[in-house]
Protein backbone atom coordinates (compact mmCIF):
# COMPACT_ATOMS: atom_id res chain seq x y z
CA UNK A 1 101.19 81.55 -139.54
CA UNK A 2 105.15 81.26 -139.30
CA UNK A 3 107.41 83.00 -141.74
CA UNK A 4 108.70 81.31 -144.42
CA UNK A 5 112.25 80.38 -144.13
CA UNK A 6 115.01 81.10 -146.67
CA UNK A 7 115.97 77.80 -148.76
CA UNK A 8 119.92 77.44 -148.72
CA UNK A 9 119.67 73.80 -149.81
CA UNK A 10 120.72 73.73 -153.45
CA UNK A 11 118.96 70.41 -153.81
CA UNK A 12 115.31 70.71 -152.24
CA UNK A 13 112.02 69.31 -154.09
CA UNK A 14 111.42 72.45 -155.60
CA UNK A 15 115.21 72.66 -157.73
CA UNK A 16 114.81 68.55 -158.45
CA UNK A 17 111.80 69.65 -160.19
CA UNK A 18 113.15 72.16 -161.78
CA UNK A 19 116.29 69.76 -163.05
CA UNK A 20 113.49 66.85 -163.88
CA UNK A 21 111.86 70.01 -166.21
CA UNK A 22 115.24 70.79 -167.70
CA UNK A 23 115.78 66.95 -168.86
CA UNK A 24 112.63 65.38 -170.00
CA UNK A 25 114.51 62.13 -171.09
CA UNK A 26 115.99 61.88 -167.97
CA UNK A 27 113.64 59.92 -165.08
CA UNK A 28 112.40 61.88 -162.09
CA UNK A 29 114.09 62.04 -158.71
CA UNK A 30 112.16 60.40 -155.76
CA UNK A 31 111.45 56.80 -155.32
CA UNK A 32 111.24 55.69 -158.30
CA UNK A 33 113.44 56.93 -159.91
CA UNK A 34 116.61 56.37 -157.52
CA UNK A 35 118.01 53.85 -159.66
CA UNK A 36 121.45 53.68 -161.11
CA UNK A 37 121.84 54.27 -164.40
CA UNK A 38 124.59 51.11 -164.42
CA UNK A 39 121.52 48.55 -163.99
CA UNK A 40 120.11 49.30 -167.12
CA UNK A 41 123.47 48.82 -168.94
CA UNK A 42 123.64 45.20 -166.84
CA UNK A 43 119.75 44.38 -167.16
CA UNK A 44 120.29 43.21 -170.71
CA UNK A 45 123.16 40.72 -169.61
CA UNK A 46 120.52 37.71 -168.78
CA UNK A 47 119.79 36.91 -172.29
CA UNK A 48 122.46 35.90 -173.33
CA UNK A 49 123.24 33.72 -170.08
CA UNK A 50 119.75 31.87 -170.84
CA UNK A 51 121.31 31.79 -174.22
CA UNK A 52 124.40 30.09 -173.01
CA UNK A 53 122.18 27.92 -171.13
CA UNK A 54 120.09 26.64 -173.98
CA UNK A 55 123.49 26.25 -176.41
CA UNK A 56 124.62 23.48 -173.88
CA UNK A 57 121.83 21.31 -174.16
CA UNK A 58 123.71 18.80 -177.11
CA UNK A 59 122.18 16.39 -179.09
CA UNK A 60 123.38 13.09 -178.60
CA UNK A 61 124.85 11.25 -181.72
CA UNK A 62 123.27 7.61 -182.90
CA UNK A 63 125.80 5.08 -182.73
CA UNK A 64 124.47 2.92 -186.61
CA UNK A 65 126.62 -0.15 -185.72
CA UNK A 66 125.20 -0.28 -181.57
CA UNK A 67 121.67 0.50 -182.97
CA UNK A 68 122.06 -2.31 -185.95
CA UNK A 69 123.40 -4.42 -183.09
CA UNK A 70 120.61 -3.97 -181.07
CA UNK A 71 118.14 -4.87 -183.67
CA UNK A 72 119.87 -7.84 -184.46
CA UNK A 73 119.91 -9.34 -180.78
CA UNK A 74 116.22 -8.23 -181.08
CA UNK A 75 116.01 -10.99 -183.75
CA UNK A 76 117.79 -13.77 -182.30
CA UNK A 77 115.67 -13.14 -179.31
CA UNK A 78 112.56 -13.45 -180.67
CA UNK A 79 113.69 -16.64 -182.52
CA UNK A 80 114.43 -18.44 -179.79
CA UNK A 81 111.08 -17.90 -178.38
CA UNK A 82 109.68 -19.10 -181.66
CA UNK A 83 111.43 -21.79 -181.68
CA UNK A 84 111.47 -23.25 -178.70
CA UNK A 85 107.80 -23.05 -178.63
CA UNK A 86 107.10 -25.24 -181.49
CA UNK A 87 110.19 -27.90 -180.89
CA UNK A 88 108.55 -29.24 -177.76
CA UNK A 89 105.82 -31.32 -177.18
CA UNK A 90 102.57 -30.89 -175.59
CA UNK A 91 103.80 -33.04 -172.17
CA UNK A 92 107.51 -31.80 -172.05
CA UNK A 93 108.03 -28.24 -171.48
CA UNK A 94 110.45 -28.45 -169.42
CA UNK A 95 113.24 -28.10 -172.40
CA UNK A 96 111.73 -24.77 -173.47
CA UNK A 97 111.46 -23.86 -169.24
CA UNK A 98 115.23 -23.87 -169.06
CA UNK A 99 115.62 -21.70 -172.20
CA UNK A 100 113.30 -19.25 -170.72
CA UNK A 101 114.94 -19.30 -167.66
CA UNK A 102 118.48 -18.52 -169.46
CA UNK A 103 116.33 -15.62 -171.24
CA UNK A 104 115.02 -14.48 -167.60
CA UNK A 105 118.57 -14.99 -166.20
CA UNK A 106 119.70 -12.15 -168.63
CA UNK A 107 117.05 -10.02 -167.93
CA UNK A 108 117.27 -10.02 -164.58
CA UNK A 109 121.33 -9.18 -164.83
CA UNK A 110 120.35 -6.43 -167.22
CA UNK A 111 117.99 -4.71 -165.17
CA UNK A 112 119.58 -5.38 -161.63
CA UNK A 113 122.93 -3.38 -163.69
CA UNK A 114 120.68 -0.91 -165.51
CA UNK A 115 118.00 0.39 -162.74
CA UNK A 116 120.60 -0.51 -159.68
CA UNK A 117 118.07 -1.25 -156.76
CA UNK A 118 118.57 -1.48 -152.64
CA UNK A 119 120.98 -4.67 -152.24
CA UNK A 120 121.50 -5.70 -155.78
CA UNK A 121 122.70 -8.75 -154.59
CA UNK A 122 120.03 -10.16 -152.64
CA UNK A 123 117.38 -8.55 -154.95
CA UNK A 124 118.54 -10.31 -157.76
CA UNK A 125 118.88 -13.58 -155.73
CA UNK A 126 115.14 -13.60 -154.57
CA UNK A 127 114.07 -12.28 -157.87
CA UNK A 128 115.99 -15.47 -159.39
CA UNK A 129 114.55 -17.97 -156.91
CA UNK A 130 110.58 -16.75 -158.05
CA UNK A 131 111.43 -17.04 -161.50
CA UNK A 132 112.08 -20.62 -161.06
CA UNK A 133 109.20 -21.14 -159.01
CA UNK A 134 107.14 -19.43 -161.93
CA UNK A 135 108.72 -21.40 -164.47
CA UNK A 136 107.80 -24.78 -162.25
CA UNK A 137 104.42 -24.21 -161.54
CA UNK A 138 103.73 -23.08 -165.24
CA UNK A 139 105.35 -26.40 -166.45
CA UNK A 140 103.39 -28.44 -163.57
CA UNK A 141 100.01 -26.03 -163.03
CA UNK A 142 96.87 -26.16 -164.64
CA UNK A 143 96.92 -25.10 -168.48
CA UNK A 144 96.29 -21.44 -168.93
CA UNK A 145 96.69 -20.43 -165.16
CA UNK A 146 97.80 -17.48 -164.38
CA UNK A 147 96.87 -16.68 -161.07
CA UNK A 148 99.86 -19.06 -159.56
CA UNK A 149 101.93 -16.60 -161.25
CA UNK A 150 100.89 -13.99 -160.06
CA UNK A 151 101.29 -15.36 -156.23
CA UNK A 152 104.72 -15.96 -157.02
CA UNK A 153 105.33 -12.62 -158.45
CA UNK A 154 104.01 -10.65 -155.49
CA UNK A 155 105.78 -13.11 -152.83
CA UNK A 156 109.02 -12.75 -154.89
CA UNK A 157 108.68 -8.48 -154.43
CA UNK A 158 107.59 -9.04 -150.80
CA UNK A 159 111.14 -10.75 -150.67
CA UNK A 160 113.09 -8.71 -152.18
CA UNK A 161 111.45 -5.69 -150.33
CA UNK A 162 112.37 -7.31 -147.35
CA UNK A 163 115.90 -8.05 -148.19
CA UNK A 164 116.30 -4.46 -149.14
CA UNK A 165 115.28 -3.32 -145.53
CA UNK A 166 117.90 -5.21 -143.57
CA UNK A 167 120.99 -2.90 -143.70
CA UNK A 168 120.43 0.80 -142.67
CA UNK A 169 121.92 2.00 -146.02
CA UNK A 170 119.33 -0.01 -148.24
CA UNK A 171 116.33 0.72 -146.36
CA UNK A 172 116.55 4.65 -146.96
CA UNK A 173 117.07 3.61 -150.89
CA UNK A 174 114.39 1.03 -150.57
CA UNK A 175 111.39 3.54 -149.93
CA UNK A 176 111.77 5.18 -153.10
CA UNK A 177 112.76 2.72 -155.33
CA UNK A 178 109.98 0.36 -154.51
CA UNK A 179 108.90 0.88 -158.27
CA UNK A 180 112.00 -0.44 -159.63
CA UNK A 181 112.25 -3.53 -157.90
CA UNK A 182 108.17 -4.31 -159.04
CA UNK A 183 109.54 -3.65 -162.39
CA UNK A 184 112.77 -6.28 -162.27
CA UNK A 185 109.74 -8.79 -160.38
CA UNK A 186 107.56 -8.61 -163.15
CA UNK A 187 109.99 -8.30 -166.19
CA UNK A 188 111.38 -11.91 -165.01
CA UNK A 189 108.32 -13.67 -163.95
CA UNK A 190 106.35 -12.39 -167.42
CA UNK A 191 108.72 -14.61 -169.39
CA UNK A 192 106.63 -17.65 -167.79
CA UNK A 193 103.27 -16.64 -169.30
CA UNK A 194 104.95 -17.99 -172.41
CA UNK A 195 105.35 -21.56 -170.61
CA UNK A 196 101.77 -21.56 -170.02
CA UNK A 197 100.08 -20.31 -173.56
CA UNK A 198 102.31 -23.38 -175.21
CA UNK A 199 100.36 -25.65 -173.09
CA UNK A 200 96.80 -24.52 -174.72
CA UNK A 201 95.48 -25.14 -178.70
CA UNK A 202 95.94 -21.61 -179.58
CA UNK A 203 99.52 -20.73 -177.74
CA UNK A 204 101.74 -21.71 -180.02
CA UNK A 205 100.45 -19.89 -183.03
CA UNK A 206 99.80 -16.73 -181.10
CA UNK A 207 103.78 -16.83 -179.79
CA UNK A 208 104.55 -17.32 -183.73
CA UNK A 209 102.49 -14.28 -184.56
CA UNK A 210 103.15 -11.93 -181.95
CA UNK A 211 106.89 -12.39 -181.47
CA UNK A 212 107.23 -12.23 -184.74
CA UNK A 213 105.82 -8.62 -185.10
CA UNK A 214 107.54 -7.32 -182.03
CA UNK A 215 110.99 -8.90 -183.39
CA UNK A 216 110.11 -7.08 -186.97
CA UNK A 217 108.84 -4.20 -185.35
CA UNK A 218 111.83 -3.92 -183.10
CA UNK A 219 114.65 -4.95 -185.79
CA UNK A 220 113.07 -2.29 -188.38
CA UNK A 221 112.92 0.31 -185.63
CA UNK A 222 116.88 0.12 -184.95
CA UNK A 223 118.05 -0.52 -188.86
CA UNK A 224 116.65 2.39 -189.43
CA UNK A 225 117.77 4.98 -186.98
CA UNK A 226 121.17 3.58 -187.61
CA UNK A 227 120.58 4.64 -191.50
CA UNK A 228 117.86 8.06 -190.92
CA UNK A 229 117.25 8.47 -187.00
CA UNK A 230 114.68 11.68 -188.33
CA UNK A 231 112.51 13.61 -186.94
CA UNK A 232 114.32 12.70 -183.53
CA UNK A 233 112.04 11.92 -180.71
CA UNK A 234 114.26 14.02 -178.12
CA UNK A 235 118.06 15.66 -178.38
CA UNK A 236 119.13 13.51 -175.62
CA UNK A 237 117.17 10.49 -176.82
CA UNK A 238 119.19 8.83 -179.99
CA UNK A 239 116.06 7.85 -181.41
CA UNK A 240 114.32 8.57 -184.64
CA UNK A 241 110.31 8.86 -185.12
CA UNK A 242 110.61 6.82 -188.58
CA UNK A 243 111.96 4.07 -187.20
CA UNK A 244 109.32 3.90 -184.63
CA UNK A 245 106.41 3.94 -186.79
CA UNK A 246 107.74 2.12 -189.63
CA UNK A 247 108.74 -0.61 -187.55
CA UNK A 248 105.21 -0.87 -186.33
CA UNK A 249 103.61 -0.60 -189.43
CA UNK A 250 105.97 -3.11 -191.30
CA UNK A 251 105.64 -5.67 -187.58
CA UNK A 252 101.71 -5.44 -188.15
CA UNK A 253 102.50 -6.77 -192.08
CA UNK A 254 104.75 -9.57 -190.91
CA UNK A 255 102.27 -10.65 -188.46
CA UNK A 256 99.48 -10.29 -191.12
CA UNK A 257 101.16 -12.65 -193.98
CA UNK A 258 101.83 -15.17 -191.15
CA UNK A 259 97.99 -14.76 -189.79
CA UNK A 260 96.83 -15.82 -193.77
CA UNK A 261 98.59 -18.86 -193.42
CA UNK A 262 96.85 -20.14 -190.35
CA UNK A 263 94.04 -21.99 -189.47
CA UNK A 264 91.11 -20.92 -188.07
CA UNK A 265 90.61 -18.66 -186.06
CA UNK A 266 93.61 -17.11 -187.49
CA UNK A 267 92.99 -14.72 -190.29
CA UNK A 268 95.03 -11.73 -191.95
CA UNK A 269 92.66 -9.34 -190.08
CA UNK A 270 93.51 -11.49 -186.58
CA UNK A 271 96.87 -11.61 -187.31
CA UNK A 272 97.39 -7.88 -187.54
CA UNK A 273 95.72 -7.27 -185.02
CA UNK A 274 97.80 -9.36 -182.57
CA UNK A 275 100.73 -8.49 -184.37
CA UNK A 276 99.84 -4.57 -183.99
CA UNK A 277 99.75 -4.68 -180.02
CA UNK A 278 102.53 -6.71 -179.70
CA UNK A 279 104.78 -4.36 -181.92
CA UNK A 280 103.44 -1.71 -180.41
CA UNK A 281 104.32 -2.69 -176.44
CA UNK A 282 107.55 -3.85 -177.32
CA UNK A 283 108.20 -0.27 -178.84
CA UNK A 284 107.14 1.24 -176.39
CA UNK A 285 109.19 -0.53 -173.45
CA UNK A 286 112.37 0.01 -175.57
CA UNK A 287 111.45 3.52 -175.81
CA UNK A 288 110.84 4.00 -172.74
CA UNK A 289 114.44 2.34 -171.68
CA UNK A 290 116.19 4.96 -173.87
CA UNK A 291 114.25 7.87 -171.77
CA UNK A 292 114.80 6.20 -168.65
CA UNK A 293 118.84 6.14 -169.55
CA UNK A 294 118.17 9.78 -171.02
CA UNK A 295 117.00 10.78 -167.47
CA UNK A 296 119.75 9.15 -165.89
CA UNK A 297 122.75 10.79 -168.03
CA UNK A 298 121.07 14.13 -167.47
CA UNK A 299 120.79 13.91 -163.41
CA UNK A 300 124.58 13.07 -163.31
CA UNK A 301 124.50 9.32 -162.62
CA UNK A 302 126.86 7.13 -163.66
CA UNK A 303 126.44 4.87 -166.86
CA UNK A 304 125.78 1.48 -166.13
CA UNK A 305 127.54 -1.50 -167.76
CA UNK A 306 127.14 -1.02 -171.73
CA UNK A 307 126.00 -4.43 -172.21
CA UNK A 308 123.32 -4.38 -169.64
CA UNK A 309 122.49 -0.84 -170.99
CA UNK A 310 121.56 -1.92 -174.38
CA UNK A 311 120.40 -5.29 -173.59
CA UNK A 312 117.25 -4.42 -171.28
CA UNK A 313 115.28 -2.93 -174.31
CA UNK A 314 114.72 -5.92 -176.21
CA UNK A 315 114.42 -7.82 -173.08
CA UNK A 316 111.75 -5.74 -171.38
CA UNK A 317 110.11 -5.27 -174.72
CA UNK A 318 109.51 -9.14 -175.42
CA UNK A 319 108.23 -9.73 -171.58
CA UNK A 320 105.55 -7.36 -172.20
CA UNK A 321 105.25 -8.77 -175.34
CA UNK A 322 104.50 -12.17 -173.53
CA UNK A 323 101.66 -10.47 -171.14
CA UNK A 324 99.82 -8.98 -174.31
CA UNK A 325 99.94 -11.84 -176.10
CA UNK A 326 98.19 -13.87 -173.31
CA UNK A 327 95.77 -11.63 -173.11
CA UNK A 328 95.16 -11.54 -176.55
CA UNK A 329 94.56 -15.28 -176.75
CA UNK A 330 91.93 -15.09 -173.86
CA UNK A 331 90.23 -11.94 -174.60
CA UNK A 332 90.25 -11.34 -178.34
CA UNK A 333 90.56 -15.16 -179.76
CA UNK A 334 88.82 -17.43 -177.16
């Protein structure tokens, strides 16, 4: 109906067609096609950032002196265990009560430095005070009880929870790090399980077996990262998979030979087996303490004392070493 009107705009629809037509390889005006031609020089630029990125994850160097080291505290640790299990008699305990309570004394130093709770301080004070009480109503209780323990154990976190909640600065810590202080309650208080298996027929020999395969399995595990720390485990972890499994393999043969020598109801086959679990959880604690320092380095925190650092492993290892074997005696031997 109206008369078309003449087109004096050089750049209409109808010409950006015609330009689009003239230059296939070029893309066509409109929406889509409004984009700079500098972004597709710069889109290629993020590779090599995430490059970058992934070139600045290092992999963190075995120390072979600190890991031989380690192995070697292992060792005298679980020898004093040994030991003082089988120097005592059946009525006085209380001789090999005060060594475990210089063992739980150093445990409870190494993880109060290591894991840093609310009010280290007080936490480590209440923590001390139940070990003692664990360690006197082992010597004193009932043979074989552990349910005494375990009353202390929980009073000594309610404690030590509480302790954490009294300054302002501590009780915003203490919510999340509830976890940690359970762990510190229970590292030191499983070191008095040991006070009550020595009491009962079957304790002694089951300490002999199963710290001896956790103190092998442990000891093997460091030697040999500090001489082939392959495959590693992680790049931040300076830990080697052969270590770890030849360690438990050569723990389960140590607790094995000893298990031939024994009465009944000790056997080879018994003796692996109790050798086997108790290798295997004190791996996996010290494992798990490498990761756990791992996680730390990564998120920026600051390293803890060195000998408090290395010390925990063997420590933590040995008082779970103490709950399996315990449970070993009354579920798999009894």
């Amino acid at each position: 109906m109206f008369p078309s009107m003449p087109n004096d705009d050089p750049w209409d629809a109808e010409a950006s067609q015609q330009v689009a037509r003239m230059n296939p390889g070029r893309p066509k005006a409109g929406f889509y096609g409004a984009v700079p031609e500098d972004d597709e020089e710069t889109s290629p630029s993020s590779e090599p950032e995430d490059e970058e990125d992934f070139e600045e994850i290092q992999i963190l160097p075995v120390r072979p002196q600190l890991s031989a080291a380690i192995g070697g505290f292992a060792v005298l640790l679980a020898v004093a265990l040994i030991v003082g299990s089988h120097v005592t008699g059946p009525g006085a305990r209380v001789s090999y009560a005060i060594v475990l309570f210089g063992v739980q004394l150093l445990g409870l130093l190494a993880w109060t430095m290591a894991l840093q709770p609310p009010a280290a301080g007080a936490t480590a004070g209440v923590v001390a005070v139940a070990a003692l009480g664990a360690d006197y109503l082992a010597v004193t209780g009932e043979p074989g009880a552990l349910l005494p323990l375990f009353w202390v154990g929980l009073g000594g976190f309610a404690a030590a929870i509480v302790a954490q909640v009294i300054r302002a600065e501590d009780r915003q810590r203490a919510k999340d790090s509830w976890r940690t202080t359970l762990l510190i309650v229970c590292g030191a208080i499983s070191y008095a399980v040991l006070i009550t298996l020595v009491r009962e027929p079957l304790g002694a020999p089951a300490i002999l077996i199963c710290c001896t395969g956790a103190g092998v399995a442990l000891l093997v595990a460091r030697v040999t990262d500090a001489i082939f720390p392959k495959p590693r485990i992680a790049a931040q972890v300076p830990r080697g998979a052969t270590g770890i499994v030849l360690g438990a393999m050569l723990g389960t043969l140590a607790s094995a030979v000893l298990g031939s020598y024994m009465v009944l109801p000790f056997d080879p086959t018994k003796g692996a087996v109790l050798g086997l679990v108790a290798a295997v959880a004190a791996q996996l604690v010290d494992l798990a303490v490498n990761f756990g320092e791992a996680g730390r380095r990564l998120a920026g925190e600051a390293p803890t004392f060195w000998l408090a650092r290395h010390m925990q492993g063997p420590l933590g290892g040995f008082a779970l070493t103490a709950v399996a074997t315990y449970l070993s005696v009354h579920l798999y031997l009894s």
